[in-house]
PDB file of N, CA and C in Angstrom:
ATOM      1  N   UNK A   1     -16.568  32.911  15.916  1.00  0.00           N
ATOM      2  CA  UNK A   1     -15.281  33.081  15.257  1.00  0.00           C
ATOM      3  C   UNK A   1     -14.624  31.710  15.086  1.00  0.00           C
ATOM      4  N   UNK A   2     -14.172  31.464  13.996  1.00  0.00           N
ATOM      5  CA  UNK A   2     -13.847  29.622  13.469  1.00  0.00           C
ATOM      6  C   UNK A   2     -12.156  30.227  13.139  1.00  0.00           C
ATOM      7  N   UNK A   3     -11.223  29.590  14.173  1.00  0.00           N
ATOM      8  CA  UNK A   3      -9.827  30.167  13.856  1.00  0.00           C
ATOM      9  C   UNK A   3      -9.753  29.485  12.396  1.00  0.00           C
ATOM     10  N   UNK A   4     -10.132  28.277  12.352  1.00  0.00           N
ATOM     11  CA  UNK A   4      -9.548  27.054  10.743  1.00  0.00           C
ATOM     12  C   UNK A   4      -9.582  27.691   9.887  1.00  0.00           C
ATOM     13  N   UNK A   5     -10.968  28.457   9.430  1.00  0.00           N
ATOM     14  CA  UNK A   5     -11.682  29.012   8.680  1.00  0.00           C
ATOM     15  C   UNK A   5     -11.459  29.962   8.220  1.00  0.00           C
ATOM     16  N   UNK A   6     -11.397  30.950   9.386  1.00  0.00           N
ATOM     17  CA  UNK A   6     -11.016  32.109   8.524  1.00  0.00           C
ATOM     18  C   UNK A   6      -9.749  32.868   8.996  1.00  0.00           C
ATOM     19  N   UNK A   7      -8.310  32.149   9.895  1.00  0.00           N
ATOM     20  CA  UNK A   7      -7.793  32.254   9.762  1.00  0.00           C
ATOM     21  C   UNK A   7      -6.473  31.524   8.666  1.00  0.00           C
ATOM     22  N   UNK A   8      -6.898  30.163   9.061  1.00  0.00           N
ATOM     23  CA  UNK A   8      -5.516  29.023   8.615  1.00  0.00           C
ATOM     24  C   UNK A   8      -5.732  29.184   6.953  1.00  0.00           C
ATOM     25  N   UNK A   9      -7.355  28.984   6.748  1.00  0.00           N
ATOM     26  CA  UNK A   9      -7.376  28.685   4.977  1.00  0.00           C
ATOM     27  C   UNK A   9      -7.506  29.978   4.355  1.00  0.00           C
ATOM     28  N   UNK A  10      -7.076  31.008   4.702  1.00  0.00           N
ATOM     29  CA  UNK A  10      -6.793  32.378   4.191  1.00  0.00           C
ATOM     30  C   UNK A  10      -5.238  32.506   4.324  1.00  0.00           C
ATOM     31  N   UNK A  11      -4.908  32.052   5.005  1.00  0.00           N
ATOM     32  CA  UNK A  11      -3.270  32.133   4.627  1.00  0.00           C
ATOM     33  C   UNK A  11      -2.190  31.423   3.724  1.00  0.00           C
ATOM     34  N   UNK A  12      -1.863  31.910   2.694  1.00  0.00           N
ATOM     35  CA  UNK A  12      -1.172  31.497   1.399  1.00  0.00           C
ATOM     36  C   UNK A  12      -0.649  30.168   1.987  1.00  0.00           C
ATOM     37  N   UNK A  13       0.362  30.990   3.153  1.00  0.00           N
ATOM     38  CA  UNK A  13       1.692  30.081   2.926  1.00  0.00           C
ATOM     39  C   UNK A  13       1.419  28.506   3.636  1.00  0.00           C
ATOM     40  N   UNK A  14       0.192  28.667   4.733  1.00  0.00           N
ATOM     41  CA  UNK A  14      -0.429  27.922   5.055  1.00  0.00           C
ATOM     42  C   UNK A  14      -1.008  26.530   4.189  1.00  0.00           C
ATOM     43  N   UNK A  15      -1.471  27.254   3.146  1.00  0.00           N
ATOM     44  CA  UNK A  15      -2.186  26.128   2.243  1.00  0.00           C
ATOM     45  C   UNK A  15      -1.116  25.387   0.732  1.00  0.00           C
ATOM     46  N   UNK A  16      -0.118  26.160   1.331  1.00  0.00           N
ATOM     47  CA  UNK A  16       0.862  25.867   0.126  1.00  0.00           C
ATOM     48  C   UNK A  16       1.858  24.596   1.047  1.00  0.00           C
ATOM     49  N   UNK A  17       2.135  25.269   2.167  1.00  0.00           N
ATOM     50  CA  UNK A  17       2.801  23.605   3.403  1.00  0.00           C
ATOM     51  C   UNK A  17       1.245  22.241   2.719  1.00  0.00           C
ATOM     52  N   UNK A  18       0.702  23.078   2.957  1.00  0.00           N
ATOM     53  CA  UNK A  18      -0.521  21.687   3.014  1.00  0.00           C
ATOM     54  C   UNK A  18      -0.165  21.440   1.921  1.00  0.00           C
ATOM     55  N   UNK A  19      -0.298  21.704   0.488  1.00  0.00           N
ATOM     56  CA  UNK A  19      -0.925  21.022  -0.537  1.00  0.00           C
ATOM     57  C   UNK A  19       0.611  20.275  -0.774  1.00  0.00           C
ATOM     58  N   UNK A  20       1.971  21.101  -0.439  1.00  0.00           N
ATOM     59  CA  UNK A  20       3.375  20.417  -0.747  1.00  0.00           C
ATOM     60  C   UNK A  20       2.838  18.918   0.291  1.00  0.00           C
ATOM     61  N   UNK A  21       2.907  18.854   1.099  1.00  0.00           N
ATOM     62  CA  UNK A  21       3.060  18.271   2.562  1.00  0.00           C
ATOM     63  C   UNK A  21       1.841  16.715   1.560  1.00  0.00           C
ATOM     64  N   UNK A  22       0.826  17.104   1.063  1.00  0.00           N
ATOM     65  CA  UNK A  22      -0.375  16.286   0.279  1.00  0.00           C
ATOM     66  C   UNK A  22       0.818  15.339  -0.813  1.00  0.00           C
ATOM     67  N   UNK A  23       1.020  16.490  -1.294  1.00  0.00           N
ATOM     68  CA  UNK A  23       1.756  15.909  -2.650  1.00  0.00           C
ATOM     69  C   UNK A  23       3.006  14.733  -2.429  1.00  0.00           C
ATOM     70  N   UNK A  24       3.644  15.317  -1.518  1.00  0.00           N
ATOM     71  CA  UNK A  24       4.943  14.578  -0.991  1.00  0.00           C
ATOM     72  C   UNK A  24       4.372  12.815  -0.170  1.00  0.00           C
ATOM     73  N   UNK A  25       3.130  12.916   0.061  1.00  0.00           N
ATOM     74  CA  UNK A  25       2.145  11.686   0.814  1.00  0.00           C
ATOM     75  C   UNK A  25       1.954  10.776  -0.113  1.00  0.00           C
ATOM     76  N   UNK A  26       1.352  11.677  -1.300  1.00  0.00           N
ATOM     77  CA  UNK A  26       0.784  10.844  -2.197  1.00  0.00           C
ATOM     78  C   UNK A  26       2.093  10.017  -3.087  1.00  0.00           C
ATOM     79  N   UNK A  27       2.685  10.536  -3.433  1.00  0.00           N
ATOM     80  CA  UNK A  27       4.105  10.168  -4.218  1.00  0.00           C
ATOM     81  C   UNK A  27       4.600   8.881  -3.345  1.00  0.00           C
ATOM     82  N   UNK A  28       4.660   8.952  -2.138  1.00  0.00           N
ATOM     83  CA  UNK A  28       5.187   7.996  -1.244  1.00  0.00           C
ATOM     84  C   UNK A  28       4.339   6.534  -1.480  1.00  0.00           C
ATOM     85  N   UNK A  29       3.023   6.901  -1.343  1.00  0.00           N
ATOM     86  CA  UNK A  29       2.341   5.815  -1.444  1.00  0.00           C
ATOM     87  C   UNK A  29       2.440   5.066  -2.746  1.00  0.00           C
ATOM     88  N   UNK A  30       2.318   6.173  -3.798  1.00  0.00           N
ATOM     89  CA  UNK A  30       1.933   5.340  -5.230  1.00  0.00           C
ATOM     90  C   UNK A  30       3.681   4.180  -5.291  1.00  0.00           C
ATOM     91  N   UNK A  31       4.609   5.048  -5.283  1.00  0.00           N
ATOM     92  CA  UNK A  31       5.992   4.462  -5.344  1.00  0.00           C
ATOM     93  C   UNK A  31       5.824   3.217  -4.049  1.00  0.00           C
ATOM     94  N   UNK A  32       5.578   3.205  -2.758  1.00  0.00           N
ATOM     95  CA  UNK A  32       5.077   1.625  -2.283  1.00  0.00           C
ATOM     96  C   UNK A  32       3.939   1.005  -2.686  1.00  0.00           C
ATOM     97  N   UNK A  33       3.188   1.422  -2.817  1.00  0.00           N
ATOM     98  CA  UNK A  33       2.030   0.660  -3.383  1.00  0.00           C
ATOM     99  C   UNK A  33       2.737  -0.177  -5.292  1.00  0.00           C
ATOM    100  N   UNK A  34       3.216   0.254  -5.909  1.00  0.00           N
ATOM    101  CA  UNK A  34       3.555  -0.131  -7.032  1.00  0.00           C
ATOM    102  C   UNK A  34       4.949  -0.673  -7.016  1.00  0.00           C
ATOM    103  N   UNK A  35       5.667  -1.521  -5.752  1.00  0.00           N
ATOM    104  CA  UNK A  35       6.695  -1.446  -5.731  1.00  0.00           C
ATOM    105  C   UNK A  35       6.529  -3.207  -6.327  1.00  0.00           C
ATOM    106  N   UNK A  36       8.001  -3.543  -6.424  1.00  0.00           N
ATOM    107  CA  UNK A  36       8.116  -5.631  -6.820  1.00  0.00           C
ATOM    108  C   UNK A  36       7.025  -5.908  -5.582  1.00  0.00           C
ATOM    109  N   UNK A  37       7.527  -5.714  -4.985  1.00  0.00           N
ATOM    110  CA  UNK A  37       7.159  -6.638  -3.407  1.00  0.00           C
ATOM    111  C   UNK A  37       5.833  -6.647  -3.067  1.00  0.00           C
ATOM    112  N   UNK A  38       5.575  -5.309  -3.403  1.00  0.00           N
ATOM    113  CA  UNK A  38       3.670  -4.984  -2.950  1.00  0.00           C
ATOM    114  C   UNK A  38       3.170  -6.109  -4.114  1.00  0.00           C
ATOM    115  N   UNK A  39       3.397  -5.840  -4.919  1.00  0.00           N
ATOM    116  CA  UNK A  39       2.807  -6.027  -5.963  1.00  0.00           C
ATOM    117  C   UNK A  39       2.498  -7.927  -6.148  1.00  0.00           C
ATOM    118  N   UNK A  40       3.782  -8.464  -5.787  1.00  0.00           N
ATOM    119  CA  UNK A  40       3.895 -10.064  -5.242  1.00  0.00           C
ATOM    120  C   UNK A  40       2.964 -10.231  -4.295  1.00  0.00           C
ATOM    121  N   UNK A  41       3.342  -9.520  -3.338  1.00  0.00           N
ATOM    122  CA  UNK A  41       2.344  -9.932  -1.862  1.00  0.00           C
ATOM    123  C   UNK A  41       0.590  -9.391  -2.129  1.00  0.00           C
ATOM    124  N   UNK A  42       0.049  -8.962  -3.059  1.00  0.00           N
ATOM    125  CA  UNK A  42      -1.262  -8.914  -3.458  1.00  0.00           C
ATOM    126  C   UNK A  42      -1.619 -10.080  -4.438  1.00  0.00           C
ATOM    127  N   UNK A  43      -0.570 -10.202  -4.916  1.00  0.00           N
ATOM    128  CA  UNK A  43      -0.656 -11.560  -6.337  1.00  0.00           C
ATOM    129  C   UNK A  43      -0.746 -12.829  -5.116  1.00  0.00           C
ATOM    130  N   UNK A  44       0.087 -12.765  -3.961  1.00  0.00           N
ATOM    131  CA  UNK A  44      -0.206 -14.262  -3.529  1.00  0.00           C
ATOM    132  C   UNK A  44      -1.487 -14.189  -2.640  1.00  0.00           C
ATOM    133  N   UNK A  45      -1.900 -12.742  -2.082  1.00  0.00           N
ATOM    134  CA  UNK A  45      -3.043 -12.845  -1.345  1.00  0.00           C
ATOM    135  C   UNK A  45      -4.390 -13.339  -1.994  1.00  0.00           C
ATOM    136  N   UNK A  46      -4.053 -12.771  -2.890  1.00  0.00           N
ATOM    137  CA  UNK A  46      -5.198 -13.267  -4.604  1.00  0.00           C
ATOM    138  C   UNK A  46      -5.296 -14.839  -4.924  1.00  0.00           C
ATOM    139  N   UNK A  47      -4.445 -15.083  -5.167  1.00  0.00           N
ATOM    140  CA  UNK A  47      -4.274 -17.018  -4.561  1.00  0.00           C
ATOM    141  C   UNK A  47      -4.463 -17.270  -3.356  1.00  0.00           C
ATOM    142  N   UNK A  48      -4.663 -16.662  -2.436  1.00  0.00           N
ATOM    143  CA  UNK A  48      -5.027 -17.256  -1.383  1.00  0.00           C
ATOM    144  C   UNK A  48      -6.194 -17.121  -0.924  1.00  0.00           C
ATOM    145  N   UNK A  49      -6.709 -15.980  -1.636  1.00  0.00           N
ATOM    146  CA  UNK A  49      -8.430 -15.867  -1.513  1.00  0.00           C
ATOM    147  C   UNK A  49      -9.619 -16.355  -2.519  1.00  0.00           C
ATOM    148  N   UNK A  50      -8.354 -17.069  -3.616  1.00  0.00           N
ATOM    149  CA  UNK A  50      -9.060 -18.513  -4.522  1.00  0.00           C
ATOM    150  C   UNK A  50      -9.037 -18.932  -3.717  1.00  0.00           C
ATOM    151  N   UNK A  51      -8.505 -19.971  -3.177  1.00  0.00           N
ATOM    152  CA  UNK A  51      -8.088 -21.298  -2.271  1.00  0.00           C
ATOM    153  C   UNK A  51      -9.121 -21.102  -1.079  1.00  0.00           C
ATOM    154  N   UNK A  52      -9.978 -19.948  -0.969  1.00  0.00           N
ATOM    155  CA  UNK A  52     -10.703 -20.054   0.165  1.00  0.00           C
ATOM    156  C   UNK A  52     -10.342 -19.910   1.673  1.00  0.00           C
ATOM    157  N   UNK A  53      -9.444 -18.628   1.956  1.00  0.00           N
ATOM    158  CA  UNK A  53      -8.926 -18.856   2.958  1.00  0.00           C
ATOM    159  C   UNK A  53     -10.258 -18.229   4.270  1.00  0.00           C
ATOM    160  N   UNK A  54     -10.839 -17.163   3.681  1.00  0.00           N
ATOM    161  CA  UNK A  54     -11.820 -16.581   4.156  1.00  0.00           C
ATOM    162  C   UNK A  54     -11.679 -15.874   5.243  1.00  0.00           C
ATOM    163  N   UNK A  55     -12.109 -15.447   5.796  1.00  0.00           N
ATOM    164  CA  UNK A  55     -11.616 -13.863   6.793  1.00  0.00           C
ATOM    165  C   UNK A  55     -11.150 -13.849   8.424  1.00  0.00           C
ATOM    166  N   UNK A  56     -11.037 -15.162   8.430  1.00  0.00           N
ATOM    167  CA  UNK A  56     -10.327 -15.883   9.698  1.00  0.00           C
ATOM    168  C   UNK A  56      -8.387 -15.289  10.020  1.00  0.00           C
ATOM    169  N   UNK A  57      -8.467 -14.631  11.096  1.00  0.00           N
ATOM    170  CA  UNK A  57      -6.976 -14.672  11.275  1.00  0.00           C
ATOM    171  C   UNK A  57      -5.988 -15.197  11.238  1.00  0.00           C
ATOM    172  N   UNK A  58      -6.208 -16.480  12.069  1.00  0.00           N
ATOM    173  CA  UNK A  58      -5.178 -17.797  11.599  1.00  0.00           C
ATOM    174  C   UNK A  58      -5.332 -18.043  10.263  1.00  0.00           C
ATOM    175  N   UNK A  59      -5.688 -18.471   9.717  1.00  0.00           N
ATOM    176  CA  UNK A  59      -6.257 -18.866   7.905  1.00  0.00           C
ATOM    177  C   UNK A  59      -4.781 -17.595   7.508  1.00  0.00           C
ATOM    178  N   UNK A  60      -5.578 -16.295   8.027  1.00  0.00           N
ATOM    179  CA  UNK A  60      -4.525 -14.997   7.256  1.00  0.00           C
ATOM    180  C   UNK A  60      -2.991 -15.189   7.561  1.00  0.00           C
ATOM    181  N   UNK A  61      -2.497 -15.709   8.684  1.00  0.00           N
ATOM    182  CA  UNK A  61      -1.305 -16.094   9.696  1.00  0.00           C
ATOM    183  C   UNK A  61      -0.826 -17.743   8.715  1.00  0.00           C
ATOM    184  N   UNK A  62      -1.658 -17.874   8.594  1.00  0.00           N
ATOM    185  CA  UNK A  62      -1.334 -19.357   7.893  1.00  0.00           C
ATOM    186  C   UNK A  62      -0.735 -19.332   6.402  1.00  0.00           C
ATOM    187  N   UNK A  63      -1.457 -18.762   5.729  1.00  0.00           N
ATOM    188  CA  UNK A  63      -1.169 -18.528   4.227  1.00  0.00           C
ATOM    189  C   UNK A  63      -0.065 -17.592   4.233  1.00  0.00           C
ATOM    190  N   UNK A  64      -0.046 -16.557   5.185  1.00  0.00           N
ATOM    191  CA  UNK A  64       1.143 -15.193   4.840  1.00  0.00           C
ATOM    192  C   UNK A  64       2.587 -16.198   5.393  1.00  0.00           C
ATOM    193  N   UNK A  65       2.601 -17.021   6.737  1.00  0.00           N
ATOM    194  CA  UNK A  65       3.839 -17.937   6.761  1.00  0.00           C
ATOM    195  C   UNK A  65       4.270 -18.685   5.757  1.00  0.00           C
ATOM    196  N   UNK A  66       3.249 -19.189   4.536  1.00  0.00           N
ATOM    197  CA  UNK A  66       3.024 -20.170   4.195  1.00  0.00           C
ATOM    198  C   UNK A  66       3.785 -19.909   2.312  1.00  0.00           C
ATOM    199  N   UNK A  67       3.574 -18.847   2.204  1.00  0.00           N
ATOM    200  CA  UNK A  67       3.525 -18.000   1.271  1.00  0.00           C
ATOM    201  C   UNK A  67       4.779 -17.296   1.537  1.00  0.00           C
ATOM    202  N   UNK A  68       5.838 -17.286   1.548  1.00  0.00           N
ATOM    203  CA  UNK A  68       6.820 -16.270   1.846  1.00  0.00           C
ATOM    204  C   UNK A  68       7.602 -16.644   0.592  1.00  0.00           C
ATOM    205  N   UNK A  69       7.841 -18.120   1.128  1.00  0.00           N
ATOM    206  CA  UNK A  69       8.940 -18.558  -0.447  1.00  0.00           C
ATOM    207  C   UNK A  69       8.245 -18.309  -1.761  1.00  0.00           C
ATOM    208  N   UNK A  70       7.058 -18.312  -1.831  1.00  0.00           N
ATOM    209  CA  UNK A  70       6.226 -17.890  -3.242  1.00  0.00           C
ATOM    210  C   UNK A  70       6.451 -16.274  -3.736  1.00  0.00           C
ATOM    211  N   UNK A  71       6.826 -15.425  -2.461  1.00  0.00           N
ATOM    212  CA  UNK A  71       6.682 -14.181  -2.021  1.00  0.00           C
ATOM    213  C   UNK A  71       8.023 -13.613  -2.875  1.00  0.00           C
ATOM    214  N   UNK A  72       9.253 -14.368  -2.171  1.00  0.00           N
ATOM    215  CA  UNK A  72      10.628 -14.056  -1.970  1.00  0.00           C
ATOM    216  C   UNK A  72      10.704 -14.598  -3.875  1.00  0.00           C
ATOM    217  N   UNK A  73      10.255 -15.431  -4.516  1.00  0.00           N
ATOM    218  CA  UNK A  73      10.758 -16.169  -5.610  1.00  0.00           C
ATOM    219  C   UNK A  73       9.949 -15.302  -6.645  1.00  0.00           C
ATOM    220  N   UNK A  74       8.726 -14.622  -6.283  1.00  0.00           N
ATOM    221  CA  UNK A  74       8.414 -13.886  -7.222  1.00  0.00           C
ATOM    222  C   UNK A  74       8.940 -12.157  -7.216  1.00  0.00           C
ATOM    223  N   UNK A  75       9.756 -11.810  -6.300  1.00  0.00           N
ATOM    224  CA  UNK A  75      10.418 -10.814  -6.168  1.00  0.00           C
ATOM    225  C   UNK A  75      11.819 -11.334  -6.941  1.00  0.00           C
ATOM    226  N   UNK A  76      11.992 -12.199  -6.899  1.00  0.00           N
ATOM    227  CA  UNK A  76      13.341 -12.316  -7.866  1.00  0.00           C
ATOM    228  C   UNK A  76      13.310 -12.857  -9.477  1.00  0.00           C
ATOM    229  N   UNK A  77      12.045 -12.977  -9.082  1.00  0.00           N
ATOM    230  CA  UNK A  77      11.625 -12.896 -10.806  1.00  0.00           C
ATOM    231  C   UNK A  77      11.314 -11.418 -11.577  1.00  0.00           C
ATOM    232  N   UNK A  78      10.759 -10.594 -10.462  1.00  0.00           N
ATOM    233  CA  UNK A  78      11.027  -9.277 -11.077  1.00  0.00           C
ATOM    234  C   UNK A  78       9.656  -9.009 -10.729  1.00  0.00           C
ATOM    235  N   UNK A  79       8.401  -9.724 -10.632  1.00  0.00           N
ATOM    236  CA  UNK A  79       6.796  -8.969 -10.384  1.00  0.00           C
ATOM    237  C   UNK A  79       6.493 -10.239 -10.865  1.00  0.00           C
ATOM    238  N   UNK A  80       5.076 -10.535 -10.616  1.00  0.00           N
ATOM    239  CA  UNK A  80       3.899 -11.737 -10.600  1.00  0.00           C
ATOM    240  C   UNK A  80       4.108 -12.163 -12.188  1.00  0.00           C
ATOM    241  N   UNK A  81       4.116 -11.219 -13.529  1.00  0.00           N
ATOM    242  CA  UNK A  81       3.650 -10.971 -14.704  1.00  0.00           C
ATOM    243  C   UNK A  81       5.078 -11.733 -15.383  1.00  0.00           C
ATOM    244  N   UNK A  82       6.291 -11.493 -14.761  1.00  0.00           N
ATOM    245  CA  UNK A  82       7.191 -11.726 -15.542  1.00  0.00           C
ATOM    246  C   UNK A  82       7.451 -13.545 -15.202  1.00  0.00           C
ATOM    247  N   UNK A  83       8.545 -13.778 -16.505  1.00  0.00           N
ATOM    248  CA  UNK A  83       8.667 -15.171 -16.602  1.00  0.00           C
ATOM    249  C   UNK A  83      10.196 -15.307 -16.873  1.00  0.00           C
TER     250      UNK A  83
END
């Protein structure tokens, strides 16, 4: 007897919390993931993995200190793209 199975995913109201509960996750992410800021802080990680920083922690600690004012100045420009 599998309670998951053939109790939880036979019950409506059960799979309707889930799929709301999914939906409400996903929305969260796309809206941070696509926000000014994300979007800067991947643009400077991208320059920083030209420059060769390579998969060293300090290197990562180094460039992310290093990188803030690049960070902060392209958030007030509006995103990486704008001028």
């Amino acid at each position: 007897m599998d309670i998951l199975r053939d109790d939880l995913f036979k019950n409506k109201y059960f799979l309707i919390i889930v799929l709301v509960l999914a939906i409400v996750v996903g929305v969260i992410y796309l809206f941070n993931y696509n926000s000014v800021e994300s979007r800067c802080k991947r643009y400077v990680q991208n320059l920083g993995s030209m420059l060769g920083t390579g998969d060293s922690k300090l290197g990562d600690l180094q460039l992310q200190a290093a990188s803030e004012s690049l960070v902060q100045d392209c958030v007030k420009r509006g995103g990486p793209n704008s001028r």
